[in-house]
PDB file of N, CA and C in Angstrom:
ATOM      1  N   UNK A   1     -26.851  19.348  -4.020  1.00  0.00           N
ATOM      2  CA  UNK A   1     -26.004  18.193  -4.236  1.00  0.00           C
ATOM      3  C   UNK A   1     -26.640  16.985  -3.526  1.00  0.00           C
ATOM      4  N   UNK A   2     -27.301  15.921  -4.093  1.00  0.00           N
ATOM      5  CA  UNK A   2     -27.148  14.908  -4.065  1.00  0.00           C
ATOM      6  C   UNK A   2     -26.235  13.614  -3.241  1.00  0.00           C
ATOM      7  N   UNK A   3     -26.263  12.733  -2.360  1.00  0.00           N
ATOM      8  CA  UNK A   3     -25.783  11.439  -2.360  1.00  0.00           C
ATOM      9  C   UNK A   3     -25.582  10.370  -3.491  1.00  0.00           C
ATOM     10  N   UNK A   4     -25.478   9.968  -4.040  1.00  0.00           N
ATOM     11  CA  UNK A   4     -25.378   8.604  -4.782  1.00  0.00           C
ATOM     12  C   UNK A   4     -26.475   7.646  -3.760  1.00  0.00           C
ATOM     13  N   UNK A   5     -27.807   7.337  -4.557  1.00  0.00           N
ATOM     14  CA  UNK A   5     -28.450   6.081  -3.925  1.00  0.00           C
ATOM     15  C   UNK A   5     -27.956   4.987  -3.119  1.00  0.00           C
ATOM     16  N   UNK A   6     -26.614   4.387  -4.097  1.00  0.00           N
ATOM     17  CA  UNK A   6     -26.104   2.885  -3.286  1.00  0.00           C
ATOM     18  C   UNK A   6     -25.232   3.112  -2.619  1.00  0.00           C
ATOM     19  N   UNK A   7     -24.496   4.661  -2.311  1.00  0.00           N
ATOM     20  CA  UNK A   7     -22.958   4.561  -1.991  1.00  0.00           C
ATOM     21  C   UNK A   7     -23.086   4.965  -0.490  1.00  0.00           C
ATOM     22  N   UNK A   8     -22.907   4.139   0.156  1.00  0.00           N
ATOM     23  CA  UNK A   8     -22.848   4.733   1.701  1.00  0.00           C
ATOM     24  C   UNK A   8     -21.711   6.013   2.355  1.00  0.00           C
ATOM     25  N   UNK A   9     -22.232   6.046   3.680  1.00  0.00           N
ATOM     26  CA  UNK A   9     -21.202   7.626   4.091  1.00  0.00           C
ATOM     27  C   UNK A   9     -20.184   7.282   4.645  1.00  0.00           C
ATOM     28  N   UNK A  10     -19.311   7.579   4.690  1.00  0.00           N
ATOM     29  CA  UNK A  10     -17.885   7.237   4.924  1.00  0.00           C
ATOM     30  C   UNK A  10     -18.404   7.327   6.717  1.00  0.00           C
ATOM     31  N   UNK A  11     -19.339   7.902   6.983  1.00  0.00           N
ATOM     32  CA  UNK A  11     -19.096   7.918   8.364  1.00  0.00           C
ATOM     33  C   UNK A  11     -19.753   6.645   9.157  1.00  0.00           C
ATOM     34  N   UNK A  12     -20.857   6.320   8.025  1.00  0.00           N
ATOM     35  CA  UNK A  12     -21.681   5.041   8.186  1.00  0.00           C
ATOM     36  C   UNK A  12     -20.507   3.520   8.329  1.00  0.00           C
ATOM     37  N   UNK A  13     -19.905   3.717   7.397  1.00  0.00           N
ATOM     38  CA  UNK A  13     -18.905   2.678   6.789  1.00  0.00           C
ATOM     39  C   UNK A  13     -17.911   2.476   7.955  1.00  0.00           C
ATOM     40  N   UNK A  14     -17.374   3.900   9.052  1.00  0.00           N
ATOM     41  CA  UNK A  14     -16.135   3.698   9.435  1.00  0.00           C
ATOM     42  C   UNK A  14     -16.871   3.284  10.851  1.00  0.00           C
ATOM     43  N   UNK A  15     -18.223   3.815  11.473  1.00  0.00           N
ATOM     44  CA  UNK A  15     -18.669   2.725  12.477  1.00  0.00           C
ATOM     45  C   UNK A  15     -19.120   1.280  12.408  1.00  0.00           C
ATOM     46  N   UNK A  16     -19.374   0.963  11.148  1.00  0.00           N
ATOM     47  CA  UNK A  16     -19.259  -1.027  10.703  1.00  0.00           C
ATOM     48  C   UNK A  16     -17.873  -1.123  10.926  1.00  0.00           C
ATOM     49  N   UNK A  17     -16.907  -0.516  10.263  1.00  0.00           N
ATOM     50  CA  UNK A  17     -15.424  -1.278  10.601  1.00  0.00           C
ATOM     51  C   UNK A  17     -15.250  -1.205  11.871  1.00  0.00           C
ATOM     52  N   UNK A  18     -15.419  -0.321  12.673  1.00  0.00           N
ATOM     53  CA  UNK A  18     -15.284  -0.071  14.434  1.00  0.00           C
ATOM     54  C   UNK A  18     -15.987  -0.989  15.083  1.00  0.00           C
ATOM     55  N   UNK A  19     -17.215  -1.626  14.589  1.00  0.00           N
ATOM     56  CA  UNK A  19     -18.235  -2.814  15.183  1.00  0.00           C
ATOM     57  C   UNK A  19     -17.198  -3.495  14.592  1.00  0.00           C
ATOM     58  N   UNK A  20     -17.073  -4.061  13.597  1.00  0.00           N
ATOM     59  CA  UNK A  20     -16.613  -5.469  13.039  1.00  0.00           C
ATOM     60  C   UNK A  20     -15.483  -5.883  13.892  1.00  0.00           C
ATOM     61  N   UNK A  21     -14.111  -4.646  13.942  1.00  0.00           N
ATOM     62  CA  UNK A  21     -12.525  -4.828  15.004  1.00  0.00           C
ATOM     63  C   UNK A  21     -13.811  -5.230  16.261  1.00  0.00           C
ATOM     64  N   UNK A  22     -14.143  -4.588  16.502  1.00  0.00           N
ATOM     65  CA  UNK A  22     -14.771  -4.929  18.262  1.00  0.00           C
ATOM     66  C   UNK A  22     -15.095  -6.343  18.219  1.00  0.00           C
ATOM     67  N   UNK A  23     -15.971  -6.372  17.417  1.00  0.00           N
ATOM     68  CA  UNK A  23     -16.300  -8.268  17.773  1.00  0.00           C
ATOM     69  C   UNK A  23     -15.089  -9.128  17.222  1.00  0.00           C
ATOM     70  N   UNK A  24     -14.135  -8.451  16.229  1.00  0.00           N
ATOM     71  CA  UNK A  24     -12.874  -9.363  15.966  1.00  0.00           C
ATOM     72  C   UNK A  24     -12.190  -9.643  17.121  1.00  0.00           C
ATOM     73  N   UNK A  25     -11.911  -8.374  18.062  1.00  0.00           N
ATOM     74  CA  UNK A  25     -10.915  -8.390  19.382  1.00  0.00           C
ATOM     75  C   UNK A  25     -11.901  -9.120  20.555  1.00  0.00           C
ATOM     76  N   UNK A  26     -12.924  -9.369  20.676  1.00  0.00           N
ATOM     77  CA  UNK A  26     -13.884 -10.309  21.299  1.00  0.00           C
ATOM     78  C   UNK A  26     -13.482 -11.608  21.451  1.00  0.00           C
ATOM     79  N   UNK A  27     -13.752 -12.050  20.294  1.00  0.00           N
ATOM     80  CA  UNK A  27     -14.180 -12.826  19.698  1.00  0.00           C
ATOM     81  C   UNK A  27     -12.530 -14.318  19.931  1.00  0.00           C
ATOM     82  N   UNK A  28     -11.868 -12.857  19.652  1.00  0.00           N
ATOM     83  CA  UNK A  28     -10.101 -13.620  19.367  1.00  0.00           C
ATOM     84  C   UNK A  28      -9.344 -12.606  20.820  1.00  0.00           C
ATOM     85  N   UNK A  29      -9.831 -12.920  21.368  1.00  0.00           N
ATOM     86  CA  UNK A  29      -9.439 -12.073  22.598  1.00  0.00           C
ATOM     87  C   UNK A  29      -7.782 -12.369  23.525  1.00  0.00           C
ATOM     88  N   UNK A  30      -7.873 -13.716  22.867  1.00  0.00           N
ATOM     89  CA  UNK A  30      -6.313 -14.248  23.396  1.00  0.00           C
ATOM     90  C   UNK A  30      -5.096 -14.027  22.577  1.00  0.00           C
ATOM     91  N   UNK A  31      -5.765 -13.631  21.327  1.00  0.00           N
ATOM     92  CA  UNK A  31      -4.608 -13.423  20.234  1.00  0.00           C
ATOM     93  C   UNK A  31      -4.412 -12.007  19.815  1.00  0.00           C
ATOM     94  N   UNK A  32      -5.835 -11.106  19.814  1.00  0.00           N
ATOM     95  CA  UNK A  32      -5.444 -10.079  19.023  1.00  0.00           C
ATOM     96  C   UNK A  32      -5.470  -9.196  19.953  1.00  0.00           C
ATOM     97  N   UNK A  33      -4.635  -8.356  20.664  1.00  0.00           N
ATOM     98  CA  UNK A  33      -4.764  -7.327  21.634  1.00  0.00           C
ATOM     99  C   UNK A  33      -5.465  -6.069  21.130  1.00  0.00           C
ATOM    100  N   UNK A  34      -5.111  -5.343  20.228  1.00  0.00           N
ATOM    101  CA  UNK A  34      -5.643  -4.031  19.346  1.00  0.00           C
ATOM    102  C   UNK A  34      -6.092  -4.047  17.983  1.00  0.00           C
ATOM    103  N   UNK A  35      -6.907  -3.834  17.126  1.00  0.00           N
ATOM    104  CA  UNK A  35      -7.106  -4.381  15.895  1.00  0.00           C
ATOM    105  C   UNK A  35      -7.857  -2.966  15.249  1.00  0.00           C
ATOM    106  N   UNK A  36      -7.426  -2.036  14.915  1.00  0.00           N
ATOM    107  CA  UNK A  36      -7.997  -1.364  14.000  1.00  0.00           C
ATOM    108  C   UNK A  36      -8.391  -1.453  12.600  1.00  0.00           C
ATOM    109  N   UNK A  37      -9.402  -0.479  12.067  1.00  0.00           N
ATOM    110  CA  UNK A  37      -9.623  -1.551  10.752  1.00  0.00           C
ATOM    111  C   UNK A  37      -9.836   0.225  10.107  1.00  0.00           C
ATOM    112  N   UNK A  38      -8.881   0.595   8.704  1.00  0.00           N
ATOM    113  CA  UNK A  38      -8.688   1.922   8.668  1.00  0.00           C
ATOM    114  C   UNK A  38      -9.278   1.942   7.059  1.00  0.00           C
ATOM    115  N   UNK A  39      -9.899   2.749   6.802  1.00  0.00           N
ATOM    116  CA  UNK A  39     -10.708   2.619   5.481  1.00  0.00           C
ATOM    117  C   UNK A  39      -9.573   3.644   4.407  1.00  0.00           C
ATOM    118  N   UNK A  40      -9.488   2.797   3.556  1.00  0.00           N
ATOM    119  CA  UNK A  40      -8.368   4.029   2.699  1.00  0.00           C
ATOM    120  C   UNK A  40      -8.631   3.464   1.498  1.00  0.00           C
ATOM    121  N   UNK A  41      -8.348   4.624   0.043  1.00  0.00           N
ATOM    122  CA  UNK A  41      -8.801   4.002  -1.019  1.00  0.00           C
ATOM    123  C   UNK A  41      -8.338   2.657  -1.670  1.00  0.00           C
ATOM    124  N   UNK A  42      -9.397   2.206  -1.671  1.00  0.00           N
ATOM    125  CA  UNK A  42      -9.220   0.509  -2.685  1.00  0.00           C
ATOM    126  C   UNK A  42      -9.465  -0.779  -1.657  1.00  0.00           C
ATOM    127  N   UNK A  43      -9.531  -0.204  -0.409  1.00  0.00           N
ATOM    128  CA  UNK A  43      -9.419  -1.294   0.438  1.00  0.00           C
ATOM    129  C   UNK A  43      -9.563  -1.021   1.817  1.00  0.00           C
ATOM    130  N   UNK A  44      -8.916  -1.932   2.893  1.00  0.00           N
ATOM    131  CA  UNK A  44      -8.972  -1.505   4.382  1.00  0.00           C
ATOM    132  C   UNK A  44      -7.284  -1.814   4.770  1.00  0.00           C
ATOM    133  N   UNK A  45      -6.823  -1.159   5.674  1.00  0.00           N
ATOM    134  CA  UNK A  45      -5.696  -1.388   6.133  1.00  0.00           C
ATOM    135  C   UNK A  45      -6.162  -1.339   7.643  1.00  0.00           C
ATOM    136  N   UNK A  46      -5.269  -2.836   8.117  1.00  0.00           N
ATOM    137  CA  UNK A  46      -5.139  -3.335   9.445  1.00  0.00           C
ATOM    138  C   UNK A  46      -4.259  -2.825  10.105  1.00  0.00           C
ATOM    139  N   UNK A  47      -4.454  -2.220  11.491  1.00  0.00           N
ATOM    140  CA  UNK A  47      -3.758  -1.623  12.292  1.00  0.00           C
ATOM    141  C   UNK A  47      -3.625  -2.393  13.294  1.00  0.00           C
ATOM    142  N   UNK A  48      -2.509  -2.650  14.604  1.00  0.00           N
ATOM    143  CA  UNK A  48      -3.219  -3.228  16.013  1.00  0.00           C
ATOM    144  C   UNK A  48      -1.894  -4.227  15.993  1.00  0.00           C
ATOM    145  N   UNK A  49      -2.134  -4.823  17.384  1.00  0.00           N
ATOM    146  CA  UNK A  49      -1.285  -6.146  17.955  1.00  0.00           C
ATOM    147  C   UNK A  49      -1.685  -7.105  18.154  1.00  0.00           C
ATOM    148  N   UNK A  50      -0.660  -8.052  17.838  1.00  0.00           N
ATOM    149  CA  UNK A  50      -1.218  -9.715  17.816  1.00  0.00           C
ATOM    150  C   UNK A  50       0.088 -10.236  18.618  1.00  0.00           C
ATOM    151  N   UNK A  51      -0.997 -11.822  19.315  1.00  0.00           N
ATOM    152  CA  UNK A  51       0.468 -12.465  20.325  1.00  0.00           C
ATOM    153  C   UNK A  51       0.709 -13.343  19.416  1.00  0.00           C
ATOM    154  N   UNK A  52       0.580 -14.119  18.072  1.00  0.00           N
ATOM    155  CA  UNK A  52       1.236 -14.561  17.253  1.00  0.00           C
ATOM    156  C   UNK A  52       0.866 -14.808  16.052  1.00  0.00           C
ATOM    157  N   UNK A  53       1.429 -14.740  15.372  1.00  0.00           N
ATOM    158  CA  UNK A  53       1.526 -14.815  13.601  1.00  0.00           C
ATOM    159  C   UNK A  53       0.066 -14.960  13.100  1.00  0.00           C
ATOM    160  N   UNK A  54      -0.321 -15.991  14.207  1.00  0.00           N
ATOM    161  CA  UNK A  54      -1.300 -16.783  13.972  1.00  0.00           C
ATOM    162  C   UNK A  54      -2.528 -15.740  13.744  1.00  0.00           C
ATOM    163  N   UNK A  55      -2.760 -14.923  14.957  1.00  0.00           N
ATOM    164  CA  UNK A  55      -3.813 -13.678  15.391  1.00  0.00           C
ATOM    165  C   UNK A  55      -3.435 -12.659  14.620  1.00  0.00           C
ATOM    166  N   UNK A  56      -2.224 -12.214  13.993  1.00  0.00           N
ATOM    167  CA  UNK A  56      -2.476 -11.932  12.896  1.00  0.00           C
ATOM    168  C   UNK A  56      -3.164 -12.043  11.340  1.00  0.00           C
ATOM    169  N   UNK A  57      -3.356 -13.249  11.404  1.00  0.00           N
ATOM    170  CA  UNK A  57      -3.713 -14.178   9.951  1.00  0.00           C
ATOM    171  C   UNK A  57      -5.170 -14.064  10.328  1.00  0.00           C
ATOM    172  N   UNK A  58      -5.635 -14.666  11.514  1.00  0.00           N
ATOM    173  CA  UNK A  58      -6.837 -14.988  12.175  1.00  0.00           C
ATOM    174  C   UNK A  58      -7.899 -13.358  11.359  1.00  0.00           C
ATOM    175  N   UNK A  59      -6.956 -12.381  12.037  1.00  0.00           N
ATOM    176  CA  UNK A  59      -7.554 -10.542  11.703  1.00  0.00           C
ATOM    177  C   UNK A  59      -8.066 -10.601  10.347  1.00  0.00           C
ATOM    178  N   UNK A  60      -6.908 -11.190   9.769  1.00  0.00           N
ATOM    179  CA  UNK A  60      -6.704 -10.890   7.811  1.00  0.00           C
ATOM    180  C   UNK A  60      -8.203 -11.452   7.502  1.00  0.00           C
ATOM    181  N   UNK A  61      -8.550 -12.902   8.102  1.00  0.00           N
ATOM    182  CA  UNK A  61      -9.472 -14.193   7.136  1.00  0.00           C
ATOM    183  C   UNK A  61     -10.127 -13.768   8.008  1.00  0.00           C
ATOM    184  N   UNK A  62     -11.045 -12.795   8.644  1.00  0.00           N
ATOM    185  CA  UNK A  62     -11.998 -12.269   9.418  1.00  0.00           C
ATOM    186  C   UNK A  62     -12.428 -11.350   8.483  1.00  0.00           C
ATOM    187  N   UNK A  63     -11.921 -10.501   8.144  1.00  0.00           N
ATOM    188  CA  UNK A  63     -12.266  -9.366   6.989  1.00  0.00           C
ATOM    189  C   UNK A  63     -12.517 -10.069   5.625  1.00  0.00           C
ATOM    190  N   UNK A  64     -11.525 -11.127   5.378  1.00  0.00           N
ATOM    191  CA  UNK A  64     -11.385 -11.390   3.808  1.00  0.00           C
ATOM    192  C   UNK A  64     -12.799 -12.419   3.701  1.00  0.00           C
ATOM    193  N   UNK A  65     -13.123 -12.935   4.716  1.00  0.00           N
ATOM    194  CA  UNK A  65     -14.557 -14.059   4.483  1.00  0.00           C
ATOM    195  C   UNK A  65     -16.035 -12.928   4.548  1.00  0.00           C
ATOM    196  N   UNK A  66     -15.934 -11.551   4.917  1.00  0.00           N
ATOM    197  CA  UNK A  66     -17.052 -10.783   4.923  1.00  0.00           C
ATOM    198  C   UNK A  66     -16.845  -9.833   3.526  1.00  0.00           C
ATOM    199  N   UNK A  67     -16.026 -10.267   2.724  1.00  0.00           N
ATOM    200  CA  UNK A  67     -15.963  -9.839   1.495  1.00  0.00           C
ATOM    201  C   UNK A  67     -15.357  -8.807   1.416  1.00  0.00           C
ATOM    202  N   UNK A  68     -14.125  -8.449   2.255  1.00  0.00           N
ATOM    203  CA  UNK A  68     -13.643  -6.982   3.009  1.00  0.00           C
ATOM    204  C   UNK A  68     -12.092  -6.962   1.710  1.00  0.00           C
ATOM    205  N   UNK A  69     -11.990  -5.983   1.241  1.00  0.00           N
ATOM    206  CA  UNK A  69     -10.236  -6.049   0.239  1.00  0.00           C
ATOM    207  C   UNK A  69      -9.622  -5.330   1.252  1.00  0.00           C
ATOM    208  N   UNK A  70      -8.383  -5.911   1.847  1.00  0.00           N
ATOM    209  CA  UNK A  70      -7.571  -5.581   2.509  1.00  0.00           C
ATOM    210  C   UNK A  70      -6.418  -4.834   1.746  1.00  0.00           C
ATOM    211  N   UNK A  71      -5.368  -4.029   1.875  1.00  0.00           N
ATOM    212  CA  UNK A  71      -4.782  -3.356   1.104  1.00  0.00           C
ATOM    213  C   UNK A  71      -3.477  -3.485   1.539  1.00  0.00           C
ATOM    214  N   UNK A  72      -3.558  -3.246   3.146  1.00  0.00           N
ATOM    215  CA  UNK A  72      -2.177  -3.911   3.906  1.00  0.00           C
ATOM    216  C   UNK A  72      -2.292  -4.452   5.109  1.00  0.00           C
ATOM    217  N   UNK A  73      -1.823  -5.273   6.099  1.00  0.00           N
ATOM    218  CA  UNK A  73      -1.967  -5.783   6.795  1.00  0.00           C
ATOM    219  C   UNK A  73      -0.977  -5.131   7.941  1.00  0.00           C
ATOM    220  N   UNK A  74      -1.148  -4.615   8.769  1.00  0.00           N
ATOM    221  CA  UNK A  74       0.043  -3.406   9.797  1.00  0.00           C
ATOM    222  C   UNK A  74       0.055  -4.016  11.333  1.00  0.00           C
ATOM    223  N   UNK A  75      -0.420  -5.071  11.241  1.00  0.00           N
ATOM    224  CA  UNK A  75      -0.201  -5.846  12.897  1.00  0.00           C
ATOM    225  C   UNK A  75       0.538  -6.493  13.063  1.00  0.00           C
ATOM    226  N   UNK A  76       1.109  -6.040  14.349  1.00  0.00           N
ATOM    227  CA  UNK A  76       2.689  -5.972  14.796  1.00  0.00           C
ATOM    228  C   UNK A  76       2.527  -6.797  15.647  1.00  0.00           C
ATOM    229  N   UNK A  77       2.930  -8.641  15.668  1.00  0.00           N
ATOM    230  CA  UNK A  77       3.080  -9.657  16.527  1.00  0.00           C
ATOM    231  C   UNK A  77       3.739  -9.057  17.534  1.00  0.00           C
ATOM    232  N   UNK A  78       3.660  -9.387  18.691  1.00  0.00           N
ATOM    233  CA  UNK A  78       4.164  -8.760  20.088  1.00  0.00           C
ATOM    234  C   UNK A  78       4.244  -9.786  20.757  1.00  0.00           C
ATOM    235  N   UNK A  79       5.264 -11.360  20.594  1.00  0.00           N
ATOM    236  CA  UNK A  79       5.282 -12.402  20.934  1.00  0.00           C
ATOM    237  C   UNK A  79       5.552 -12.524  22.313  1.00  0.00           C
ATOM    238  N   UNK A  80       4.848 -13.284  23.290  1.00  0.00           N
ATOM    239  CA  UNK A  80       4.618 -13.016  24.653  1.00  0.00           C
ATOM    240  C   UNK A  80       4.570 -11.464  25.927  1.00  0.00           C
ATOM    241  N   UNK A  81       3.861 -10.865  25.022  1.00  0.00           N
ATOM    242  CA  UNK A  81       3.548  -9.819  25.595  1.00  0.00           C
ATOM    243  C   UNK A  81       1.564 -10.468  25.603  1.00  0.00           C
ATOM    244  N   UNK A  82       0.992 -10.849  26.487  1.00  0.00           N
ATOM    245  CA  UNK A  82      -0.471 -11.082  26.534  1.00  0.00           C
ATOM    246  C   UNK A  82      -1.173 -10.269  27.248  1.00  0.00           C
ATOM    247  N   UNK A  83      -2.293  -9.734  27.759  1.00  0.00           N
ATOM    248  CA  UNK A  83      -3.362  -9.119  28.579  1.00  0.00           C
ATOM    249  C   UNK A  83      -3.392  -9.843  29.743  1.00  0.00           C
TER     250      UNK A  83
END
């Protein structure tokens, strides 16, 4: 049995999403406390906490500008709860 040439390994794929949350929660370090990024068919679903609406949205247009289909968005604003 064979790979498919272009199709990468799910295991390849789920350490880019694990890099990508890492430099998202970096990056946005005041807004997004936890940010998982969960590979499921058709898309990615967002896991994790945000201190407002905002660091939520911030997560979404982080994925959606690297050409990422999001499927659901699961981050739970936690308004003044910060690090």
């Amino acid at each position: 049995m064979t790979a498919l040439p272009d199709s990468p390994c799910v295991c390849d794929m789920a350490k880019e999403l694990e890099e990508i949350a890492a430099g998202i929660r970096t990056r946005y370090r005041w807004l997004i406390l936890e940010l998982q990024i969960e590979l499921v068919e058709g898309g990615m679903v967002l896991r994790g906490r945000a201190v407002t609406f905002y660091g939520k949205q911030v997560a979404q247009y982080e994925l959606l500008r690297r050409g990422l289909a999001i499927v659901a968005n699961h981050i739970a604003v936690t308004v003044g709860k910060r690090l």
